[in-house]
C-alpha atoms as a PDB file:
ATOM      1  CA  UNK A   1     -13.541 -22.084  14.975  1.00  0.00           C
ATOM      2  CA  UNK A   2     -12.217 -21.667  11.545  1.00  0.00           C
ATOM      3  CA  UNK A   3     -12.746 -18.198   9.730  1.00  0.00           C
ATOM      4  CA  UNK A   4     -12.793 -17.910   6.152  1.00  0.00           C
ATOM      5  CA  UNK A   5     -10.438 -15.845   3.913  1.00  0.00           C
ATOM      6  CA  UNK A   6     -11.632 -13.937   1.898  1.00  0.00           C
ATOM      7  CA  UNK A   7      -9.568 -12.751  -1.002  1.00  0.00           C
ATOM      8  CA  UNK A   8     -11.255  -8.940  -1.213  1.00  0.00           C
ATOM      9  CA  UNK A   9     -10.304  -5.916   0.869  1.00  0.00           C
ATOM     10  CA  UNK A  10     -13.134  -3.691   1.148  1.00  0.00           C
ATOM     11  CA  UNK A  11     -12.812   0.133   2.552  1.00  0.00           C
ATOM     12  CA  UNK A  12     -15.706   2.533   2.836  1.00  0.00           C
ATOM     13  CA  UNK A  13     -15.012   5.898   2.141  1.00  0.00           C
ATOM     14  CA  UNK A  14     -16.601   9.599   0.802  1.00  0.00           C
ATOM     15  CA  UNK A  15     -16.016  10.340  -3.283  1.00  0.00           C
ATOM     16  CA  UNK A  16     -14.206  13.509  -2.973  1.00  0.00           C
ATOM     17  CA  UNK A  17     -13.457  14.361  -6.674  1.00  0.00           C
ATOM     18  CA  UNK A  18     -14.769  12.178 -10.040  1.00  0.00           C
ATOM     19  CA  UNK A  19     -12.292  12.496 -13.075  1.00  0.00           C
ATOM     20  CA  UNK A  20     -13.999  10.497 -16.134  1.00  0.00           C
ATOM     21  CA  UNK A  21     -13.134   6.519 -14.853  1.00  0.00           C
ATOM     22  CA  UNK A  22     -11.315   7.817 -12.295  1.00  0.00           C
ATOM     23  CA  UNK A  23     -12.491   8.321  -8.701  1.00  0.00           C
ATOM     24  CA  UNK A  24     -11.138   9.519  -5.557  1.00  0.00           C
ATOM     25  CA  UNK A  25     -12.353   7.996  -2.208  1.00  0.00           C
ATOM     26  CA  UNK A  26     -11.785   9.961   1.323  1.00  0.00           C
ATOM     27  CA  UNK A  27     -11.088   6.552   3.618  1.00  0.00           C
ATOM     28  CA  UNK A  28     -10.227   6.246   7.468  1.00  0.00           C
ATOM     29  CA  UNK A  29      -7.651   3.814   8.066  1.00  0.00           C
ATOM     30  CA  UNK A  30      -7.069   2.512  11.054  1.00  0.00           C
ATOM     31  CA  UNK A  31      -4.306   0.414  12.874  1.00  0.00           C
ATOM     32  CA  UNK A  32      -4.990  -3.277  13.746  1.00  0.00           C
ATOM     33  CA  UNK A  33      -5.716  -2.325  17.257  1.00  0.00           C
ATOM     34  CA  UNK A  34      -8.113   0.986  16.366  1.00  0.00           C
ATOM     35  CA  UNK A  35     -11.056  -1.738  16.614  1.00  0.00           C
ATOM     36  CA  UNK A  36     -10.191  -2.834  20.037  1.00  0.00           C
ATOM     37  CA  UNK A  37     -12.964  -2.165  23.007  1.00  0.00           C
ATOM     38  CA  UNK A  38     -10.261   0.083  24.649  1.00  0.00           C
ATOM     39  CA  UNK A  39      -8.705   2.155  22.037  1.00  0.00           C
ATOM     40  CA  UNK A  40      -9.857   5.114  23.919  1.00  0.00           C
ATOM     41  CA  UNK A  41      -7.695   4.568  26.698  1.00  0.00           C
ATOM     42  CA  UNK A  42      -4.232   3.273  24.746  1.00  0.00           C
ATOM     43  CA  UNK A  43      -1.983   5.736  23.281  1.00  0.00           C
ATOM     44  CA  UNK A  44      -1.006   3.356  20.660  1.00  0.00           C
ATOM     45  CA  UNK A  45      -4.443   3.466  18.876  1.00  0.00           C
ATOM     46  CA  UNK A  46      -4.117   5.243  15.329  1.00  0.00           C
ATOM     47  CA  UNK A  47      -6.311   6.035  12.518  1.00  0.00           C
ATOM     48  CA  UNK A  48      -5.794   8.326   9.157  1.00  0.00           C
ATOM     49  CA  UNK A  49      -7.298   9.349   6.586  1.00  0.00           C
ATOM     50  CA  UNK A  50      -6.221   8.808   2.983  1.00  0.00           C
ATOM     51  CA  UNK A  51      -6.762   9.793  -0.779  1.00  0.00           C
ATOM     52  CA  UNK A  52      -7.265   6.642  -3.263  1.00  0.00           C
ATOM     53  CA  UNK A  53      -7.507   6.541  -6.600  1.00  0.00           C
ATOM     54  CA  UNK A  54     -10.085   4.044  -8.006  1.00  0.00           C
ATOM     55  CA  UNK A  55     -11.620   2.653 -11.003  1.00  0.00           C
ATOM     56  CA  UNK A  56     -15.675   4.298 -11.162  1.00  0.00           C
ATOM     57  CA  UNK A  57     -17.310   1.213 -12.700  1.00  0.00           C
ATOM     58  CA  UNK A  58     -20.762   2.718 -11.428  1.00  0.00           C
ATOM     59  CA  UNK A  59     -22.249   5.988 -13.375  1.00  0.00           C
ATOM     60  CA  UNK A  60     -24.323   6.676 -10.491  1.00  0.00           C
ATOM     61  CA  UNK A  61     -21.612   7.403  -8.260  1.00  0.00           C
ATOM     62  CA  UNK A  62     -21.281  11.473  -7.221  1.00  0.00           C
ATOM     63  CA  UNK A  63     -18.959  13.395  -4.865  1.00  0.00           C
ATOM     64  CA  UNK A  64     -20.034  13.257  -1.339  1.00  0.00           C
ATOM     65  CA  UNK A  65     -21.788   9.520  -1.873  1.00  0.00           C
ATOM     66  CA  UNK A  66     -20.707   6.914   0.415  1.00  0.00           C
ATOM     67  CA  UNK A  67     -18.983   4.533  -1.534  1.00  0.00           C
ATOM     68  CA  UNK A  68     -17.166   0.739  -0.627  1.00  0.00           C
ATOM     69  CA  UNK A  69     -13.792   0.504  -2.571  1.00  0.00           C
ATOM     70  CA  UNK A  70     -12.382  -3.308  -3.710  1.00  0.00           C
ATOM     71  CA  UNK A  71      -9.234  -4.320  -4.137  1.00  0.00           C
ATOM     72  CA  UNK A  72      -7.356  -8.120  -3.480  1.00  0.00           C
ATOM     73  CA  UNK A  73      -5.379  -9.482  -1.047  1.00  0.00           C
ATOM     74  CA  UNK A  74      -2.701 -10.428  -3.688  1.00  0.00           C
ATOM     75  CA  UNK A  75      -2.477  -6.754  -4.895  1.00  0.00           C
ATOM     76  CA  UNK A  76      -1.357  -6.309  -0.887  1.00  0.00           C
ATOM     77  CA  UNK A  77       0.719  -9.234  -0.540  1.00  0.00           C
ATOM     78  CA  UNK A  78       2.675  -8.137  -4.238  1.00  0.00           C
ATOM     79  CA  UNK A  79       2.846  -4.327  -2.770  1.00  0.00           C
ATOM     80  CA  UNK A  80       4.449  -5.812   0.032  1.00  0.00           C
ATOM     81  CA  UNK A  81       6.965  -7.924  -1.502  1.00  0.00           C
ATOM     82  CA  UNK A  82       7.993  -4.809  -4.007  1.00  0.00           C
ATOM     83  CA  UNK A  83       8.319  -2.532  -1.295  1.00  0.00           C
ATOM     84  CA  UNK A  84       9.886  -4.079   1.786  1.00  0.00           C
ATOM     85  CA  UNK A  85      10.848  -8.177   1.171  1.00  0.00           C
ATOM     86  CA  UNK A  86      12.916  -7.557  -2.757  1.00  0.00           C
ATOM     87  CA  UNK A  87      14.628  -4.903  -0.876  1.00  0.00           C
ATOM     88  CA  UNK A  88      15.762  -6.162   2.181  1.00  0.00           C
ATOM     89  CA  UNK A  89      16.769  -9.154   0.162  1.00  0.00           C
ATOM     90  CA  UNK A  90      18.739  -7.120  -2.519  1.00  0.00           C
ATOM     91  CA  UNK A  91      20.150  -4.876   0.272  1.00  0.00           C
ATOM     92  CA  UNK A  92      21.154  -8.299   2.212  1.00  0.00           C
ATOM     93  CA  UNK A  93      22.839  -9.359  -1.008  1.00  0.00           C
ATOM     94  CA  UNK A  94      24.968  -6.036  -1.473  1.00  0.00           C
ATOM     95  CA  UNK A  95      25.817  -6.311   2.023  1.00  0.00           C
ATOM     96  CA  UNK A  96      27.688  -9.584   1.293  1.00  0.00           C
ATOM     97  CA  UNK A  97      28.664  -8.851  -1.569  1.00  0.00           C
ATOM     98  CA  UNK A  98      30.405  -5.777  -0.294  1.00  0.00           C
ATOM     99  CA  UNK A  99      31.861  -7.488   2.811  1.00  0.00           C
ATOM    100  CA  UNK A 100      33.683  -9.992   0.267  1.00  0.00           C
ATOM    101  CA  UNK A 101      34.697  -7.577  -2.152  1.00  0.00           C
ATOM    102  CA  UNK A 102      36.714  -4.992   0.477  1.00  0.00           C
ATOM    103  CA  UNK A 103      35.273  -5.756   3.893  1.00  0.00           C
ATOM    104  CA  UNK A 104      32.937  -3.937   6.435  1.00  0.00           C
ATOM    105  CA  UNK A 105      32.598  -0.273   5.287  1.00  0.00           C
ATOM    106  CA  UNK A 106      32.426  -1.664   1.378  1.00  0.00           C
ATOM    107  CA  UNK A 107      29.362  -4.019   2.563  1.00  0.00           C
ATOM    108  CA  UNK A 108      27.698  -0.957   4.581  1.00  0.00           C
ATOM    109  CA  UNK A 109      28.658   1.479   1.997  1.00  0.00           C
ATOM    110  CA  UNK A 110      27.043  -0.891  -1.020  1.00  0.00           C
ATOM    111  CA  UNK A 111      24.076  -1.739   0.926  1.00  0.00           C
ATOM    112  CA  UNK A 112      23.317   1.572   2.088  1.00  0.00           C
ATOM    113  CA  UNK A 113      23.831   2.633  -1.530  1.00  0.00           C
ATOM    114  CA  UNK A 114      21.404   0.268  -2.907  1.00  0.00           C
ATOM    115  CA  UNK A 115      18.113   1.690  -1.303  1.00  0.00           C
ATOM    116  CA  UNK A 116      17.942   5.284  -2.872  1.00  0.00           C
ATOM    117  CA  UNK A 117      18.780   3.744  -6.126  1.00  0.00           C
ATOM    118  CA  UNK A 118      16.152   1.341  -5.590  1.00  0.00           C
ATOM    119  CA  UNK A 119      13.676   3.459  -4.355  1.00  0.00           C
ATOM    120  CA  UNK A 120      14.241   6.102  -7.236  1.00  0.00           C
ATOM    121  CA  UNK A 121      13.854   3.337  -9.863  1.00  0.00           C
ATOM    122  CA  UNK A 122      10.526   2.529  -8.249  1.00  0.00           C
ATOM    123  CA  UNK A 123       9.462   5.994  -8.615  1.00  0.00           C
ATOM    124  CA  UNK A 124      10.354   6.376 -12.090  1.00  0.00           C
ATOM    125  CA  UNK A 125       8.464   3.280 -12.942  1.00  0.00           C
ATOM    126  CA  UNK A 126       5.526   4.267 -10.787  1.00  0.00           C
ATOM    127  CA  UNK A 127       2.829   3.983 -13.691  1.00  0.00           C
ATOM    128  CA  UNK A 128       4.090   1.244 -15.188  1.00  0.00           C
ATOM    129  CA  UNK A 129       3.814  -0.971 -11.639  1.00  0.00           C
ATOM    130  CA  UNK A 130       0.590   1.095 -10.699  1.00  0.00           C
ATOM    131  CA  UNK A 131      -1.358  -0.604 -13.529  1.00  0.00           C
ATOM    132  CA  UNK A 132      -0.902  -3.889 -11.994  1.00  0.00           C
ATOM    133  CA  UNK A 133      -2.505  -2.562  -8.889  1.00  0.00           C
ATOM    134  CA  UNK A 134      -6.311  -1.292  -8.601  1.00  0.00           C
ATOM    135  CA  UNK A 135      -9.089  -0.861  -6.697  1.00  0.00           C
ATOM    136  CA  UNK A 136     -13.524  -0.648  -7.582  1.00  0.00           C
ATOM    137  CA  UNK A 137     -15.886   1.586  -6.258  1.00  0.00           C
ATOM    138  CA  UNK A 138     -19.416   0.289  -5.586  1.00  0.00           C
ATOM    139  CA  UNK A 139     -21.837   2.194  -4.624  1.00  0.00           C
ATOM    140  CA  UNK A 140     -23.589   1.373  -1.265  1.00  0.00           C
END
């Protein structure tokens, strides 16, 4: 059987608070095995709940509706490469780079280095990379 991709994410969740355009949704997420028949009786079954910011593009919407928020898988897969595959590849590359420049504790040092830095430009830049990354609310 072949299933379809779909290239939306949709999350239901609560409005909490409306500011102008802006909207923030109450939303359960849960781990991949949360959905399983017997999640009750594994430890290893997780869920949480989290704020998100989205775009109100219906006027109708008020706090305390139940809402379904809409984002893309490629917003995901570009989070993903930001946050955990340009790093490790950077942080691979000072490694080596360190190791060839004065051996071992230079590669550790550099690599180990390179993440804060990394990290804190991220967080500087936070608005700048947040605009490329956005999610709907409809209501339901």
């Amino acid at each position: 059987m072949v299933r379809e991709v779909t290239e939306i994410i949709h999350h239901r969740g609560v409005v909490e608070k409306i500011d102008g355009p802006k909207c923030y949704v109450r939303i359960l997420q849960h781990s991949a095995c949360s959905g399983c028949a017997a999640h009750k009786l594994c430890n290893s079954s997780e869920s949480k709940e989290k704020i998100v910011e989205a775009l109100n593009v219906d006027n109708e919407i008020r706090v305390g509706d139940t809402v379904d928020i809409e984002g893309t898988v490629s917003q995901g897969l570009r989070a993903v490469y930001i946050c955990y595959l340009l790093p490790l590849v950077l942080m691979m590359l000072f490694l080596f780079l360190g190791y060839h420049l004065g051996g071992e504790l230079t590669g550790i040092a550099f690599s180990l280095f390179f993440l804060p830095v990394y990290y804190f430009v991220l967080y500087l830049y936070r608005n700048k990379i947040g605009k490329h990354f956005g999610f709907t609310v409809h209501k339901l």
